[in-house]
N, C-alpha and C. Protein backbone atom coordinates (compact mmCIF):
# COMPACT_ATOMS: atom_id res chain seq x y z
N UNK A 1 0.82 -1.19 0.00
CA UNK A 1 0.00 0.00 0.00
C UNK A 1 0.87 1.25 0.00
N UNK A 2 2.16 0.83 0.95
CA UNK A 2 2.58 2.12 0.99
C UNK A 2 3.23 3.06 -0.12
N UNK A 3 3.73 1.45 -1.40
CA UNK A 3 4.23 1.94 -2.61
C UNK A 3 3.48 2.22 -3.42
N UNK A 4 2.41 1.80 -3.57
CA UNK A 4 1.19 2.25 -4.60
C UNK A 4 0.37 4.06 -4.12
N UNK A 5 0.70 4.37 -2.77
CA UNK A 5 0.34 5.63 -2.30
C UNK A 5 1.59 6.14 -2.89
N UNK A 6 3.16 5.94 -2.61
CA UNK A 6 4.33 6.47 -3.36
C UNK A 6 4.13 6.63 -4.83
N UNK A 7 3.65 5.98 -5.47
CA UNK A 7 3.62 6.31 -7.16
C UNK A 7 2.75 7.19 -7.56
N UNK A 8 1.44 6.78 -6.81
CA UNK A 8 0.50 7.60 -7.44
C UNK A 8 0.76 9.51 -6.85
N UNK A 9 1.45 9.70 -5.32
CA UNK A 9 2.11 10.54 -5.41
C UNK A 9 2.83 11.24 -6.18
N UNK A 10 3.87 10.52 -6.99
CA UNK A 10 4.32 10.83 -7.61
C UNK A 10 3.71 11.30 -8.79
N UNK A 11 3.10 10.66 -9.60
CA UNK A 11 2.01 11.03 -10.62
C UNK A 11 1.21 12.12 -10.54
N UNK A 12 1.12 12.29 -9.51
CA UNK A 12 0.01 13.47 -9.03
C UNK A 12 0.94 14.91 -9.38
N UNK A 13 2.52 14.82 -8.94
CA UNK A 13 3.00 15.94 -8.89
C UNK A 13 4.30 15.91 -9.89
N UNK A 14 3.89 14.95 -11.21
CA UNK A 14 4.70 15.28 -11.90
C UNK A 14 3.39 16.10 -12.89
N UNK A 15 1.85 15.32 -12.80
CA UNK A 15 1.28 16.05 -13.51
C UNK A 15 1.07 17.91 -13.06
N UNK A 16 1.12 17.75 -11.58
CA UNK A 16 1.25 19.62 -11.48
C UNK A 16 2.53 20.01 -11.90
N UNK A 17 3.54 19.42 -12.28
CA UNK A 17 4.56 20.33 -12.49
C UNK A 17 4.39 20.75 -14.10
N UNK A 18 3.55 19.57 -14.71
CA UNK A 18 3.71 19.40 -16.50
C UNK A 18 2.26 20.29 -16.47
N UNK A 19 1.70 21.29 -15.42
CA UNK A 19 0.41 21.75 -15.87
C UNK A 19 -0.73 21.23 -15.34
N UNK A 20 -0.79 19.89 -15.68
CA UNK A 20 -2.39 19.08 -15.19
C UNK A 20 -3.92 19.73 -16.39
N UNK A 21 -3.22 21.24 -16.79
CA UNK A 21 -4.88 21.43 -17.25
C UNK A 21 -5.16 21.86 -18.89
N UNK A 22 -5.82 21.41 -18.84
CA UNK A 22 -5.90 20.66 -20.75
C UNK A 22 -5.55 22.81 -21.67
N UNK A 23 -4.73 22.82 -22.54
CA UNK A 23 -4.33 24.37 -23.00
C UNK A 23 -5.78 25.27 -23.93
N UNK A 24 -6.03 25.69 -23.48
CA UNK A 24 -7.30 26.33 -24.63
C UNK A 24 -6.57 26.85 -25.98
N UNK A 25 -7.40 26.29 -26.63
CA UNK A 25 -7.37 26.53 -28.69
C UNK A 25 -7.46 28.46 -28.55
N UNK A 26 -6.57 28.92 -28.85
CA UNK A 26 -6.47 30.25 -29.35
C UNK A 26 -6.83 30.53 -31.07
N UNK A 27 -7.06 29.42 -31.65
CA UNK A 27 -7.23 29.75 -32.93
C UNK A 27 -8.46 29.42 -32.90
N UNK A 28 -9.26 29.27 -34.53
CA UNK A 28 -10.45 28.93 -34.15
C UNK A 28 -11.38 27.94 -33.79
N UNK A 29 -12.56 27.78 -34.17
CA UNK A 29 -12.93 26.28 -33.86
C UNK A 29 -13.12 25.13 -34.23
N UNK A 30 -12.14 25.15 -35.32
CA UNK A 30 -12.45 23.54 -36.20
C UNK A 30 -10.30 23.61 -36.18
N UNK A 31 -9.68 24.07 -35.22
CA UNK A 31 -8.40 24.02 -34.56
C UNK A 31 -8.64 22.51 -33.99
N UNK A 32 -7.39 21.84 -33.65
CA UNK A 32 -7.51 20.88 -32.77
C UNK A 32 -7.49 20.86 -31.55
N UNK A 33 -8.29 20.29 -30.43
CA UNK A 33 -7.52 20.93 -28.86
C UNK A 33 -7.23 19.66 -28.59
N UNK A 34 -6.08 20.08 -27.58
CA UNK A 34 -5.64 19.03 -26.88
C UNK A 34 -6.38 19.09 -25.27
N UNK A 35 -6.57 17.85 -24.77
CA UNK A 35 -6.84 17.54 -23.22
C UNK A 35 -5.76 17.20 -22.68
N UNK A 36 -5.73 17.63 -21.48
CA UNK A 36 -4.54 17.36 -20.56
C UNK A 36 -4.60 15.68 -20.21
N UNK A 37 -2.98 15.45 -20.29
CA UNK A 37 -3.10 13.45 -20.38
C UNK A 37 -3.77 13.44 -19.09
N UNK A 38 -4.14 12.07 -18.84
CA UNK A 38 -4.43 11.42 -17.56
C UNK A 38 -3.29 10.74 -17.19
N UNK A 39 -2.48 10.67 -16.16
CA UNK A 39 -1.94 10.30 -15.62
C UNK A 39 -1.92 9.24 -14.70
N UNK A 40 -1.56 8.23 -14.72
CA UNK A 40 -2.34 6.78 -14.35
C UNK A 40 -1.36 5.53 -14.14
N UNK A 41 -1.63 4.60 -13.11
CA UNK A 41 -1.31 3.14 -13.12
C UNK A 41 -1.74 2.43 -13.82
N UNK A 42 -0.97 1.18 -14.47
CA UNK A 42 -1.64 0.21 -15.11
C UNK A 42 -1.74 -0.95 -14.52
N UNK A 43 -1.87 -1.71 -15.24
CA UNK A 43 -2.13 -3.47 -15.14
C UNK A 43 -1.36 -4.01 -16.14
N UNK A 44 -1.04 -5.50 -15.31
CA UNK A 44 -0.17 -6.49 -16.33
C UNK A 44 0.95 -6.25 -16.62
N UNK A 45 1.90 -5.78 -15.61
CA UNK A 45 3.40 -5.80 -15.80
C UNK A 45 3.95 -4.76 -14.67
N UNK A 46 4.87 -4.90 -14.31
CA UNK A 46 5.70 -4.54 -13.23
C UNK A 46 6.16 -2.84 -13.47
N UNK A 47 5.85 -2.20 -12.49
CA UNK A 47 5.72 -0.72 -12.73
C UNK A 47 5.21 0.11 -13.90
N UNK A 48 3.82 -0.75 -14.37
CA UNK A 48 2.81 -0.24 -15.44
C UNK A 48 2.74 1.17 -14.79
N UNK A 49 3.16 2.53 -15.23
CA UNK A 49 2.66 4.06 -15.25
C UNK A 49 2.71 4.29 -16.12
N UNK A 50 2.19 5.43 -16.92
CA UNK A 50 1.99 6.07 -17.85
C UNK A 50 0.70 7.06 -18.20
N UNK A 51 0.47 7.51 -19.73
CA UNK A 51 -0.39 8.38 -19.89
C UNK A 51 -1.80 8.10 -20.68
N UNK A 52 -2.74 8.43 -20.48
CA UNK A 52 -3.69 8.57 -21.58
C UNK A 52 -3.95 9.87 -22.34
N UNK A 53 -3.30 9.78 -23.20
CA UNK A 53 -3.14 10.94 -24.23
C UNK A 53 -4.29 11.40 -24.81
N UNK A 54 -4.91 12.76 -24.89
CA UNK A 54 -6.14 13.00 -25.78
C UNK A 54 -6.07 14.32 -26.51
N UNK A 55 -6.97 14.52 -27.61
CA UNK A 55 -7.19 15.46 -28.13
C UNK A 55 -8.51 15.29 -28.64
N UNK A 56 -8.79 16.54 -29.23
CA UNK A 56 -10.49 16.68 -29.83
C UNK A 56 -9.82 17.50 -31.44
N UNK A 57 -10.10 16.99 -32.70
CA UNK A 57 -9.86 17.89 -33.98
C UNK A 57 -11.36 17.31 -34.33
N UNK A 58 -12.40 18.70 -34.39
CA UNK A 58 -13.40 18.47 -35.60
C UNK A 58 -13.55 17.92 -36.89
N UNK A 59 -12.03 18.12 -37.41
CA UNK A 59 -11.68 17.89 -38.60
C UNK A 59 -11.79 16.43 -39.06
N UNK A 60 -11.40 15.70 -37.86
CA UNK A 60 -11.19 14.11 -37.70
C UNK A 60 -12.17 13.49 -36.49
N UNK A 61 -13.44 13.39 -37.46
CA UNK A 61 -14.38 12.48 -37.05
C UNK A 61 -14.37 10.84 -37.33
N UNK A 62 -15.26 10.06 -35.98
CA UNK A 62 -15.64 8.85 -36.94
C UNK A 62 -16.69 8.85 -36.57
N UNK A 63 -16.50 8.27 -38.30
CA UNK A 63 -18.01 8.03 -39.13
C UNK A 63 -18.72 9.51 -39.20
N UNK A 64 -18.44 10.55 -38.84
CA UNK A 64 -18.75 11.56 -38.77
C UNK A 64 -19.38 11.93 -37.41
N UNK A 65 -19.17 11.37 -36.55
CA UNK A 65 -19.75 11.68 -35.05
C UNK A 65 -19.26 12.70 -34.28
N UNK A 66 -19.52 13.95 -33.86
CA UNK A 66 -19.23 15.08 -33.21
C UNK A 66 -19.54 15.38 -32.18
N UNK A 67 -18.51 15.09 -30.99
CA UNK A 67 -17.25 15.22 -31.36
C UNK A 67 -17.15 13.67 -30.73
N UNK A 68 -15.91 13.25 -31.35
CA UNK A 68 -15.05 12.32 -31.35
C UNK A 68 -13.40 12.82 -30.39
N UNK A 69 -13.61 12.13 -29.56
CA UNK A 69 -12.19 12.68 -28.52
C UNK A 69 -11.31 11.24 -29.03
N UNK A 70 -10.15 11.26 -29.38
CA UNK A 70 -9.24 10.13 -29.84
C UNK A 70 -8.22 10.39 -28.68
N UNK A 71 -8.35 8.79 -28.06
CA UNK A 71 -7.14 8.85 -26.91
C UNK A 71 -6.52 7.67 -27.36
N UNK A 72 -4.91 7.69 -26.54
CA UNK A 72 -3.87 6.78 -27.02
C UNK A 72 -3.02 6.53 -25.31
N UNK A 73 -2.99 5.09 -25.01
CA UNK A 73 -2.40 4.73 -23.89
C UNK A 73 -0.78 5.47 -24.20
N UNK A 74 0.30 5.79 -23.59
CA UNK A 74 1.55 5.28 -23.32
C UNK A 74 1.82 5.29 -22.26
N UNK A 75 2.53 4.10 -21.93
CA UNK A 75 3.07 3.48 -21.01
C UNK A 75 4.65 3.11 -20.78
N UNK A 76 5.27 3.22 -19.58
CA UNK A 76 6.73 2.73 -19.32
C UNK A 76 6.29 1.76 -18.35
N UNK A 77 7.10 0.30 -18.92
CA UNK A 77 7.17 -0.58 -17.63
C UNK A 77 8.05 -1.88 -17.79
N UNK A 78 8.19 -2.67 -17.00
CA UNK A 78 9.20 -3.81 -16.91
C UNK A 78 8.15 -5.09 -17.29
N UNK A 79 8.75 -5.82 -18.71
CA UNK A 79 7.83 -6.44 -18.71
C UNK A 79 7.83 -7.80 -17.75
N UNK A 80 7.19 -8.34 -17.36
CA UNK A 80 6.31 -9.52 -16.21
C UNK A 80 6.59 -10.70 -16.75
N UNK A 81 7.70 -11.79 -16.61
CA UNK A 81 7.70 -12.60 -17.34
C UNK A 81 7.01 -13.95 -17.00
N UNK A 82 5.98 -12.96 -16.15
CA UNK A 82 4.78 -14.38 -15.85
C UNK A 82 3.82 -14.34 -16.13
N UNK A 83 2.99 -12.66 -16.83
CA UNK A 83 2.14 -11.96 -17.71
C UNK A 83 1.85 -11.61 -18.90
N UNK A 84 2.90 -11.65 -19.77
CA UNK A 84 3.87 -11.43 -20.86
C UNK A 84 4.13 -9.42 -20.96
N UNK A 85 4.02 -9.33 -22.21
CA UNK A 85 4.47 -7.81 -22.24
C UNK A 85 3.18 -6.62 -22.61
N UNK A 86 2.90 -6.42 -21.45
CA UNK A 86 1.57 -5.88 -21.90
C UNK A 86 0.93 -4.80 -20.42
N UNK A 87 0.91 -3.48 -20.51
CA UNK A 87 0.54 -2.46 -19.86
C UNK A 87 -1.01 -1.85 -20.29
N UNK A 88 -2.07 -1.92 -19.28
CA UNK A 88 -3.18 -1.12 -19.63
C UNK A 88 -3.80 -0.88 -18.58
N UNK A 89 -5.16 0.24 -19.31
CA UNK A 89 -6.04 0.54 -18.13
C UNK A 89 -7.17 0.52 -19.27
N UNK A 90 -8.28 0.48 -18.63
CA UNK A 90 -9.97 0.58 -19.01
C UNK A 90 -9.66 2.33 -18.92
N UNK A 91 -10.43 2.89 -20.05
CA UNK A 91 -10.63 4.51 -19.97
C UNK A 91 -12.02 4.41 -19.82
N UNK A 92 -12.71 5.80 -19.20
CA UNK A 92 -14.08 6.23 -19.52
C UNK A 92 -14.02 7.40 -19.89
N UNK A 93 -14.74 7.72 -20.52
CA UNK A 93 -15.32 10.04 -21.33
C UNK A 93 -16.27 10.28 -19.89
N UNK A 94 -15.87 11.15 -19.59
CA UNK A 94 -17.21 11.82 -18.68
C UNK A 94 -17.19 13.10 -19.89
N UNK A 95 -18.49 13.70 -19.49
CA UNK A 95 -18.66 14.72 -20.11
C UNK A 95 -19.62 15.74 -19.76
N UNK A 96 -19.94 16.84 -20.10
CA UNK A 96 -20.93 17.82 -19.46
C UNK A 96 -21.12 18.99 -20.43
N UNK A 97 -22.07 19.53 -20.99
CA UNK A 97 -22.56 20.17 -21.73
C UNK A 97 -22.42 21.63 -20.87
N UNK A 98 -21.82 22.33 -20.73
CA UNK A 98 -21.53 23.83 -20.55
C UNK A 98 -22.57 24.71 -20.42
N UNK A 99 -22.89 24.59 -21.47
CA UNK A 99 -24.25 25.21 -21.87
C UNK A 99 -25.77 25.09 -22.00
N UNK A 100 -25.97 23.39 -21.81
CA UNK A 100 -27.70 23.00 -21.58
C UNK A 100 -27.41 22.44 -20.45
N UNK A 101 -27.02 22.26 -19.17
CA UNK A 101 -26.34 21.12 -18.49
C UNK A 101 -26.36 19.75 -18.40
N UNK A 102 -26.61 19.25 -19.60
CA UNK A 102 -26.60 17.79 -20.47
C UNK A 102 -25.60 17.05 -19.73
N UNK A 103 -25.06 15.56 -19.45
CA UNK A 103 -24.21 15.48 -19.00
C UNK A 103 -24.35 13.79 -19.16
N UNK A 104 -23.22 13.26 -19.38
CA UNK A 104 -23.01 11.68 -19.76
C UNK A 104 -21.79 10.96 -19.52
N UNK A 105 -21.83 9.23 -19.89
CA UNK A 105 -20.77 9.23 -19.69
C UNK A 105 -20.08 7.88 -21.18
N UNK A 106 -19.43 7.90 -21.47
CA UNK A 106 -19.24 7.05 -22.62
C UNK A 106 -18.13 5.89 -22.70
N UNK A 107 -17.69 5.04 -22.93
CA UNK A 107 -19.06 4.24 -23.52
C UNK A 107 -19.68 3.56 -22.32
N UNK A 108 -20.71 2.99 -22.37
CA UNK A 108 -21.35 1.80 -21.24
C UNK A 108 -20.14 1.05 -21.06
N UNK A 109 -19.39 0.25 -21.54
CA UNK A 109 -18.30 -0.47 -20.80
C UNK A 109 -17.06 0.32 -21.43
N UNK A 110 -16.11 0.17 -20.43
CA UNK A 110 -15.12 1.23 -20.36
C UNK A 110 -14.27 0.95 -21.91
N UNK A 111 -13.53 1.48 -22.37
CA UNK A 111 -12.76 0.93 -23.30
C UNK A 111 -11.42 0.63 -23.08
N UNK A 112 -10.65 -0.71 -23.12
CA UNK A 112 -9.66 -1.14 -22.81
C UNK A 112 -8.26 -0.75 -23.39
N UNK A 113 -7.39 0.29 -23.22
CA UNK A 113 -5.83 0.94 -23.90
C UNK A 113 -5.01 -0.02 -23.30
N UNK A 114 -3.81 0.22 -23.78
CA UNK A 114 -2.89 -0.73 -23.88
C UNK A 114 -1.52 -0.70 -24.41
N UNK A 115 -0.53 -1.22 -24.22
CA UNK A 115 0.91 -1.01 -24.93
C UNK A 115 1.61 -1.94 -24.32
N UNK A 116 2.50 -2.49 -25.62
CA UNK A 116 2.91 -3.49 -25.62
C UNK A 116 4.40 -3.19 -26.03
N UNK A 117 4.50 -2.07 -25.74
CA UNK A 117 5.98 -1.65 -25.79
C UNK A 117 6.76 -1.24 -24.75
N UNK A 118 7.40 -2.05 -24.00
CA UNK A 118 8.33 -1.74 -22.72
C UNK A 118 9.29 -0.94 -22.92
N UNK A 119 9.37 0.23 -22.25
CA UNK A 119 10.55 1.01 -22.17
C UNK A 119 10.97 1.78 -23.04
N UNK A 120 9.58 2.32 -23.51
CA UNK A 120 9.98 2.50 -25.44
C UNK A 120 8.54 3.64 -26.08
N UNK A 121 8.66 4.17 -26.78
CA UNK A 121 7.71 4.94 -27.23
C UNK A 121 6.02 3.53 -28.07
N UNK A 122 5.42 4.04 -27.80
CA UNK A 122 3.99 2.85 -28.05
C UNK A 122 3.70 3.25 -29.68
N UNK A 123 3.47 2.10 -30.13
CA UNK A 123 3.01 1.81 -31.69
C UNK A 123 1.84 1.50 -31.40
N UNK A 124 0.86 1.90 -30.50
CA UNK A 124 -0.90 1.95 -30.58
C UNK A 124 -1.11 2.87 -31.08
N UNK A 125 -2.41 2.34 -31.85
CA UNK A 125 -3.31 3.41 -32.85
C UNK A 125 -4.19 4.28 -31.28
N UNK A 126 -4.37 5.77 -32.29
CA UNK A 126 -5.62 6.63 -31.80
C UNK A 126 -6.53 6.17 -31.78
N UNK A 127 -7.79 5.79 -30.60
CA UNK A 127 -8.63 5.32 -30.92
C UNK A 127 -9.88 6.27 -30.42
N UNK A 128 -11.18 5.93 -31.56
CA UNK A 128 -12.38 7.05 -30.97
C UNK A 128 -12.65 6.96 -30.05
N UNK A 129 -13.14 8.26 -29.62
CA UNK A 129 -14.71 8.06 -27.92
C UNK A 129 -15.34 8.91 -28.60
N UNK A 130 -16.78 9.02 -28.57
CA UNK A 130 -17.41 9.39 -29.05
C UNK A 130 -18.73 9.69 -28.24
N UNK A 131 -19.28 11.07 -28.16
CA UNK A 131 -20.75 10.88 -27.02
C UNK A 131 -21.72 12.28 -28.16
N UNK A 132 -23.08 11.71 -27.52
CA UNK A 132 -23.96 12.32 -28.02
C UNK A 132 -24.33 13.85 -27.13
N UNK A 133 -23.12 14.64 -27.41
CA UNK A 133 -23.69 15.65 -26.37
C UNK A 133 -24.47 16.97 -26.45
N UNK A 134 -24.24 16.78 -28.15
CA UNK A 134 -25.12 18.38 -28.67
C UNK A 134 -24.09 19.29 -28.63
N UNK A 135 -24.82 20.37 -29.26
CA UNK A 135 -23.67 21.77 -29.70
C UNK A 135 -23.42 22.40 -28.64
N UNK A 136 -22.42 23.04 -28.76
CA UNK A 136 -21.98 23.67 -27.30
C UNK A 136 -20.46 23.69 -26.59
N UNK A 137 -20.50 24.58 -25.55
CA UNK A 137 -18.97 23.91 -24.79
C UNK A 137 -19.19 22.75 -23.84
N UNK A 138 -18.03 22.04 -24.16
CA UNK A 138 -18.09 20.24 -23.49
C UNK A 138 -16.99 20.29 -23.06
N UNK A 139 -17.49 20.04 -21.50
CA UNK A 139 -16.18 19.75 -20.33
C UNK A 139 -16.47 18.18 -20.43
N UNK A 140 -14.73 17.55 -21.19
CA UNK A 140 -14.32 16.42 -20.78
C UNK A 140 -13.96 15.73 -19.88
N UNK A 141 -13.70 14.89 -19.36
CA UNK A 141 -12.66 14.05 -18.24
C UNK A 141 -12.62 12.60 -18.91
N UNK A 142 -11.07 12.21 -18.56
CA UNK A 142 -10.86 11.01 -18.63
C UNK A 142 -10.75 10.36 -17.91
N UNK A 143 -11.02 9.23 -17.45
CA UNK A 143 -10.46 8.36 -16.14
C UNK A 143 -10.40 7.11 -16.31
N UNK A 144 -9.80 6.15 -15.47
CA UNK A 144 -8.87 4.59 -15.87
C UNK A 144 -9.39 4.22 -14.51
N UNK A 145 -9.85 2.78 -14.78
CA UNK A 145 -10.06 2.06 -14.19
C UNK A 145 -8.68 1.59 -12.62
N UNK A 146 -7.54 2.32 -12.87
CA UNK A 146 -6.48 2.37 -11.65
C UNK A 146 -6.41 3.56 -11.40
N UNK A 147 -5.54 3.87 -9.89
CA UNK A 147 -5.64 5.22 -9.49
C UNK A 147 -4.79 5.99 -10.77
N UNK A 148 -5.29 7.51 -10.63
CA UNK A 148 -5.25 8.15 -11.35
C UNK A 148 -5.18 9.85 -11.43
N UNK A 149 -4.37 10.74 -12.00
CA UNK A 149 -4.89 12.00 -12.16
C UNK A 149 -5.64 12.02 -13.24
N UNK A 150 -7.01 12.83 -13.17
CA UNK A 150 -8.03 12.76 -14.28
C UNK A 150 -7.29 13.72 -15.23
N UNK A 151 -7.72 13.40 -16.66
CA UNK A 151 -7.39 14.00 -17.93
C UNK A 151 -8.58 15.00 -17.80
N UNK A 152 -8.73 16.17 -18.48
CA UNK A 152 -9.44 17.33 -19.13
C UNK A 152 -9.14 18.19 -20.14
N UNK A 153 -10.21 18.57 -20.26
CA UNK A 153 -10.57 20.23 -20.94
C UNK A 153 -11.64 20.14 -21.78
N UNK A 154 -11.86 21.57 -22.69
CA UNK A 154 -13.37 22.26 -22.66
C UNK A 154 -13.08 22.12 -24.08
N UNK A 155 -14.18 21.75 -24.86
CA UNK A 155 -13.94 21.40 -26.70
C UNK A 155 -15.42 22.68 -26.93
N UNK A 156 -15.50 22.88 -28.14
CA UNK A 156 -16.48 23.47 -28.69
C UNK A 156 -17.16 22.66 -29.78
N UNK A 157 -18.07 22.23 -29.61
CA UNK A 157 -19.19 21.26 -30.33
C UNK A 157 -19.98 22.09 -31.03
N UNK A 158 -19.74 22.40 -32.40
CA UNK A 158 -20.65 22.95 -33.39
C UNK A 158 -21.49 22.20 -33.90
């Protein structure tokens, strides 16, 4: 317990030193924004930490669904040679409509990230999240199924 309170410590205050809070789009609104990573423990290998990376570009929908937030695990860890080589967490979207106070959470079961690259930059694809939230400003959050600093920030949904 006492090392899992030590890491996530740590996590906590490397994300205040890197900021913690997602940068607002100064340009306009079909700009890409970025959300501040989530910062997080994993599963399945020996000092699984790392990030859940996100951004929001209008530009890059799927299937045309608006908005579409695309997040990407990376992870540093030792791989487990009784697990094989493999770091993850379950993500969820929270979300909240700014402006109607609409508010959800996506998907019904969490979606499972992952990396299979120890010690090394991750060759996982971007993958969608996607919620029905209507036009407007949309406060994100990310969060992982292990302890965690939550990911954010505010997208504009045309």
């Amino acid at each position: 317990m006492r090392i899992t309170r030590a890491v996530v410590v740590s996590v906590a205050v490397a994300a205040s030193l890197t900021g913690g809070t997602a940068a607002a789009s100064t340009g306009s609104s079909s700009d890409p924004v970025g959300i501040s990573p989530t910062y997080t423990l994993g599963g399945g290998a020996l000092g699984c930490v790392g990030t859940v990376d996100a951004h929001y570009d209008p530009n890059a929908l799927f299937f045309g669904q608006n908005p579409t937030i695309w997040v990407r695990p990376e992870f540093t860890f030792v791989p487990d040679p009784f697990q094989g080589v493999y770091c993850g967490v379950e993500a969820t979207l929270r979300w909240k409509n700014l402006d109607t106070g609409a508010s959800g959470v996506f998907p019904g079961p969490p979606v499972p990230l992952g990396d299979d690259t120890p010690l090394s930059p991750t060759d996982g694809p971007w993958v969608p999240m996607t919620a029905d939230t209507g036009v407007g400003r949309i406060e994100v959050q990310i969060d992982t199924n292990f302890p965690h600093v939550q990911g954010r920030g505010t997208i504009v949904v045309q």
